[in-house]
C-alpha atoms as a PDB file:
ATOM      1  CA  UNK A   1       0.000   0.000   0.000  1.00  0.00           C
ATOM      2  CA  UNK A   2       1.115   3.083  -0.890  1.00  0.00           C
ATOM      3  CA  UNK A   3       1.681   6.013   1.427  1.00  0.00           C
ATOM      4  CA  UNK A   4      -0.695   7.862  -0.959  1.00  0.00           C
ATOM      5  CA  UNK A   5      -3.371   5.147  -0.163  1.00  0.00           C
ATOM      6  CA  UNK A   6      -3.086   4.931   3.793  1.00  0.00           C
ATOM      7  CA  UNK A   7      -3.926   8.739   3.842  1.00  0.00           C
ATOM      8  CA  UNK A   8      -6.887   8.733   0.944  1.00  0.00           C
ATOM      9  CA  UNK A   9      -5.117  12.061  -0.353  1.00  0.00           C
ATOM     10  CA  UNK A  10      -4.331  11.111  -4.096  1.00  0.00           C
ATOM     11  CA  UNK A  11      -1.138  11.499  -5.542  1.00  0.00           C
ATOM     12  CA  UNK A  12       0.126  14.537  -7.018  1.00  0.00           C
ATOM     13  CA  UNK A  13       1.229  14.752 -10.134  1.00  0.00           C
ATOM     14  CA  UNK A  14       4.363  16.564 -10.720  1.00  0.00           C
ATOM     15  CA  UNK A  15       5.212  19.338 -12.451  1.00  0.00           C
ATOM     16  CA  UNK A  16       7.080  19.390 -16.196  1.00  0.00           C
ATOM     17  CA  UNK A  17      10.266  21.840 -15.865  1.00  0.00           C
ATOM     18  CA  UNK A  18      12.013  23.492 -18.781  1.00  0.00           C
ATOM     19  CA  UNK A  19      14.955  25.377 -17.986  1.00  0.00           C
ATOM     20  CA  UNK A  20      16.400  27.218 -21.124  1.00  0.00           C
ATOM     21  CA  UNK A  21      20.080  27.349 -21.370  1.00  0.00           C
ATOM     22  CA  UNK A  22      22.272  29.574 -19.523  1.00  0.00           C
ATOM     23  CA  UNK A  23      25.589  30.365 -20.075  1.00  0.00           C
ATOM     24  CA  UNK A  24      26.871  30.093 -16.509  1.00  0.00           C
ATOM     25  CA  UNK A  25      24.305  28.196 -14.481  1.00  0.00           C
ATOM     26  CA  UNK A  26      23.009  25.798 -17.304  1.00  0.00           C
ATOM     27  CA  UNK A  27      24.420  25.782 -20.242  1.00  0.00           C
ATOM     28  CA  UNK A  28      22.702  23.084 -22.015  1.00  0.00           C
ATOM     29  CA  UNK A  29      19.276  23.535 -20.146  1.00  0.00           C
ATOM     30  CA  UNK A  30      17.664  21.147 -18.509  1.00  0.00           C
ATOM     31  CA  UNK A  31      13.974  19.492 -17.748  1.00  0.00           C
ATOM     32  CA  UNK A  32      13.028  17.845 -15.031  1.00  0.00           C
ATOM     33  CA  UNK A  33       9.559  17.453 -12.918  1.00  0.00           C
ATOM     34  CA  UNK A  34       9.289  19.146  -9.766  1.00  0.00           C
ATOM     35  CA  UNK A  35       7.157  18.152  -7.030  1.00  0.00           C
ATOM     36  CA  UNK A  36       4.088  20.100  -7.212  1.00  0.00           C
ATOM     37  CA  UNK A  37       3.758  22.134  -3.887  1.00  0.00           C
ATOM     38  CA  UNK A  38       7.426  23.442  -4.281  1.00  0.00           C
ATOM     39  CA  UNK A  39       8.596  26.778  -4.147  1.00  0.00           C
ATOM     40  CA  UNK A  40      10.234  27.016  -7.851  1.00  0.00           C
ATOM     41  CA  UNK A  41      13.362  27.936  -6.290  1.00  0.00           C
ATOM     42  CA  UNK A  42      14.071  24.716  -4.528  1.00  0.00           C
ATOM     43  CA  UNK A  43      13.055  22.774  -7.677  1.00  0.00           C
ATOM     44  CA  UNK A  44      15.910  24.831  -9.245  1.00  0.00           C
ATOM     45  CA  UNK A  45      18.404  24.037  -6.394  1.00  0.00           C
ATOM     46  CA  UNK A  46      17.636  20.739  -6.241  1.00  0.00           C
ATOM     47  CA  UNK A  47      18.587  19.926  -9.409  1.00  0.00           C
ATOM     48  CA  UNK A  48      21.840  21.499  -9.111  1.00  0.00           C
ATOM     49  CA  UNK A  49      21.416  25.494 -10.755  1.00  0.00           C
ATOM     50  CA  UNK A  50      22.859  27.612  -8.016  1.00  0.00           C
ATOM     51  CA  UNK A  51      20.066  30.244  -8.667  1.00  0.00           C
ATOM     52  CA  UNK A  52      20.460  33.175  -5.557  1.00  0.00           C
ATOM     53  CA  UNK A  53      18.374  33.762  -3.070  1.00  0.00           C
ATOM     54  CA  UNK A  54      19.769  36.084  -0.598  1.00  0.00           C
ATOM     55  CA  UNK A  55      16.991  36.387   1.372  1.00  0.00           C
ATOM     56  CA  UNK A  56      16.854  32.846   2.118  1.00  0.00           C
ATOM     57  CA  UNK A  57      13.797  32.247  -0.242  1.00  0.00           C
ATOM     58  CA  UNK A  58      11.311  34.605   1.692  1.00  0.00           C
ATOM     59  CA  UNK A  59      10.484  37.172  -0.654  1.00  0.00           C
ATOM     60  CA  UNK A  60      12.827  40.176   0.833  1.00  0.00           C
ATOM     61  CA  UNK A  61      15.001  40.645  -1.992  1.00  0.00           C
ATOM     62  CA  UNK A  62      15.213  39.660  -5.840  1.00  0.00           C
ATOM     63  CA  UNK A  63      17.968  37.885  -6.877  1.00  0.00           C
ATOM     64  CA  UNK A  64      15.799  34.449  -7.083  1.00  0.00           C
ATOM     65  CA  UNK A  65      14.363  36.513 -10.249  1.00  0.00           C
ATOM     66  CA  UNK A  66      13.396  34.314 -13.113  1.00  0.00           C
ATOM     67  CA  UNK A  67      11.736  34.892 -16.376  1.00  0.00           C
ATOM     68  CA  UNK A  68       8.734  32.348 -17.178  1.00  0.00           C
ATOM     69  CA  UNK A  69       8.140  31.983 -20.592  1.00  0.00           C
ATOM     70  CA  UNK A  70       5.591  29.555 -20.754  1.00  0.00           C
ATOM     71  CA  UNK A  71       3.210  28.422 -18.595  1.00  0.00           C
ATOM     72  CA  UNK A  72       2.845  32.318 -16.492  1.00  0.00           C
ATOM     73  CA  UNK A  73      -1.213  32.143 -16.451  1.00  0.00           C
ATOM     74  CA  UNK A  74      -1.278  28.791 -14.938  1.00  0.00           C
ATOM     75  CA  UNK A  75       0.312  29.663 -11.846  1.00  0.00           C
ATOM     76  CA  UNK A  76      -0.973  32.598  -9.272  1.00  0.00           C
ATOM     77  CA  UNK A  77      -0.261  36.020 -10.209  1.00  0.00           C
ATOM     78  CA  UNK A  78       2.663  38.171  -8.269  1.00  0.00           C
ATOM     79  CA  UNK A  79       0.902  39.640  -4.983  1.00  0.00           C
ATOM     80  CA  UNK A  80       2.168  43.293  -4.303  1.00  0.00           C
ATOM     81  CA  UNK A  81       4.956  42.063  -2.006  1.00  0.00           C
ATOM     82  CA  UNK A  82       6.474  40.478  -4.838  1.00  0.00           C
ATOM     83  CA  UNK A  83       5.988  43.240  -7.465  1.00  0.00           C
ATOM     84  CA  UNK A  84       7.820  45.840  -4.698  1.00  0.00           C
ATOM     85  CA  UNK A  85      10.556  43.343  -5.394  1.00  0.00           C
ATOM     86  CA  UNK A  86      10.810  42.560  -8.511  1.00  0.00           C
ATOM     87  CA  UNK A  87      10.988  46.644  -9.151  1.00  0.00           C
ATOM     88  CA  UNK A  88      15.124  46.158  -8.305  1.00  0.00           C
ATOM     89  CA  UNK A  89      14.927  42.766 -10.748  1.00  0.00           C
ATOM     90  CA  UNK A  90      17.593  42.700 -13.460  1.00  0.00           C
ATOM     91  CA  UNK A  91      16.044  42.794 -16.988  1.00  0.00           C
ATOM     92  CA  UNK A  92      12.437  43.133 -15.648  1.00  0.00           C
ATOM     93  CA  UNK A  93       9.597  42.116 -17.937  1.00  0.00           C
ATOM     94  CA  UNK A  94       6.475  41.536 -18.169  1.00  0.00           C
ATOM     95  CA  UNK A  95       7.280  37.607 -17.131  1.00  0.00           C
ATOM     96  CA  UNK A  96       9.314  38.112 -14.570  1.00  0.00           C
ATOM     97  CA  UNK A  97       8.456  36.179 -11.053  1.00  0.00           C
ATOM     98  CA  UNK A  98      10.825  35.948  -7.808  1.00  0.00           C
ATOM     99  CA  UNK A  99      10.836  31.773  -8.285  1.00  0.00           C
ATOM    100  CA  UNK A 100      10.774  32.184  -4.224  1.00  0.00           C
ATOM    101  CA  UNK A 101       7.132  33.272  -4.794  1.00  0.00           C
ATOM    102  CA  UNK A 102       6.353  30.443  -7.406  1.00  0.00           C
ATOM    103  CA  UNK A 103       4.820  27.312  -5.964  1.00  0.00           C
ATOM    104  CA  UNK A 104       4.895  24.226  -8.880  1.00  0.00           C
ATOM    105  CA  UNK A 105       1.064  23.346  -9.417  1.00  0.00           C
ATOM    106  CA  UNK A 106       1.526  20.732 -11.762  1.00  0.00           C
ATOM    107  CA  UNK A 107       1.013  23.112 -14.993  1.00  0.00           C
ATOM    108  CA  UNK A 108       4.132  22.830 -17.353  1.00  0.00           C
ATOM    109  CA  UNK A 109       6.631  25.758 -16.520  1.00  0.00           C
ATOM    110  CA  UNK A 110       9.623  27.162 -19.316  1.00  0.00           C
ATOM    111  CA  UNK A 111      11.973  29.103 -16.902  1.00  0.00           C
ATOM    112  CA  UNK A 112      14.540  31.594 -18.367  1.00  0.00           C
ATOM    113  CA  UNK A 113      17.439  32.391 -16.101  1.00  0.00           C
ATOM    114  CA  UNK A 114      18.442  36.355 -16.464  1.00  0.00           C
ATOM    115  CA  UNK A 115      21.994  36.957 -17.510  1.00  0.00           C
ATOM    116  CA  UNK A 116      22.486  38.941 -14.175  1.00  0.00           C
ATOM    117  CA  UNK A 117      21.337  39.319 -10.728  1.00  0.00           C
ATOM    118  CA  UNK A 118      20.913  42.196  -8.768  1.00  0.00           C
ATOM    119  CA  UNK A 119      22.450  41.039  -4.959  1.00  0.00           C
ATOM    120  CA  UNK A 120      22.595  43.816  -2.437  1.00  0.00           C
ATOM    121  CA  UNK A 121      23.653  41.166  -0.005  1.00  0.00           C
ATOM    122  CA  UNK A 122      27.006  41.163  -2.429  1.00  0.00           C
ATOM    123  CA  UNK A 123      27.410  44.628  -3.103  1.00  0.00           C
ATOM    124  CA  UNK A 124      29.512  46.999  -1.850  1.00  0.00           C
END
């Protein structure tokens, strides 16, 4: 019996990952499936791309900033805490998300990494 079964909740299915390549953190790209529930950020870690997060993943800075290319409507939108954020983002657009803030709901996901990172832990 699965653990799945014992507690009646029904698996989850996970969540299809595209990361596009990335010169320094992943150069050849990479999918995977994360485990839906996740913050996108861990997904990332997990699977080895050393994406920041100087704020230890709790929405207080934005150098966890990602760009989602696909999949943006299927996840919940950016609450204001997020967009006052996201205004000191790197190469802001209109699909950037701090992947602290994304949680994996089981909808495919195409994640661009930005070039740069704007980490005031780092700087001077």
């Amino acid at each position: 019996m699965t653990e799945a079964q014992k507690t009646d909740k029904p698996a989850l299915a996970p969540t299809p990952v595209r990361v596009l390549p990335h010169p320094d953190m992943c150069p050849d790209g990479l999918a995977f499936e994360g485990r839906t529930g996740q913050k996108l950020v861990d997904a990332l870690l997990k699977q080895g791309i050393a994406i920041e997060h100087a704020c230890e993943k709790v929405c207080a800075c934005a150098t966890c900033h990602v760009h989602i290319r696909e999949g943006l409507d299927a996840i919940e939108p950016a609450d204001d805490d997020e967009e006052d954020q996201l205004d000191d983002a790197w190469g802001l657009d209109a699909q950037s998300r701090l992947s602290c803030c994304v949680k994996l709901n089981g909808a495919p996901l195409v994640v661009e990494l930005p070039r740069y990172t704007k980490n005031h832990a780092r700087e001077g």
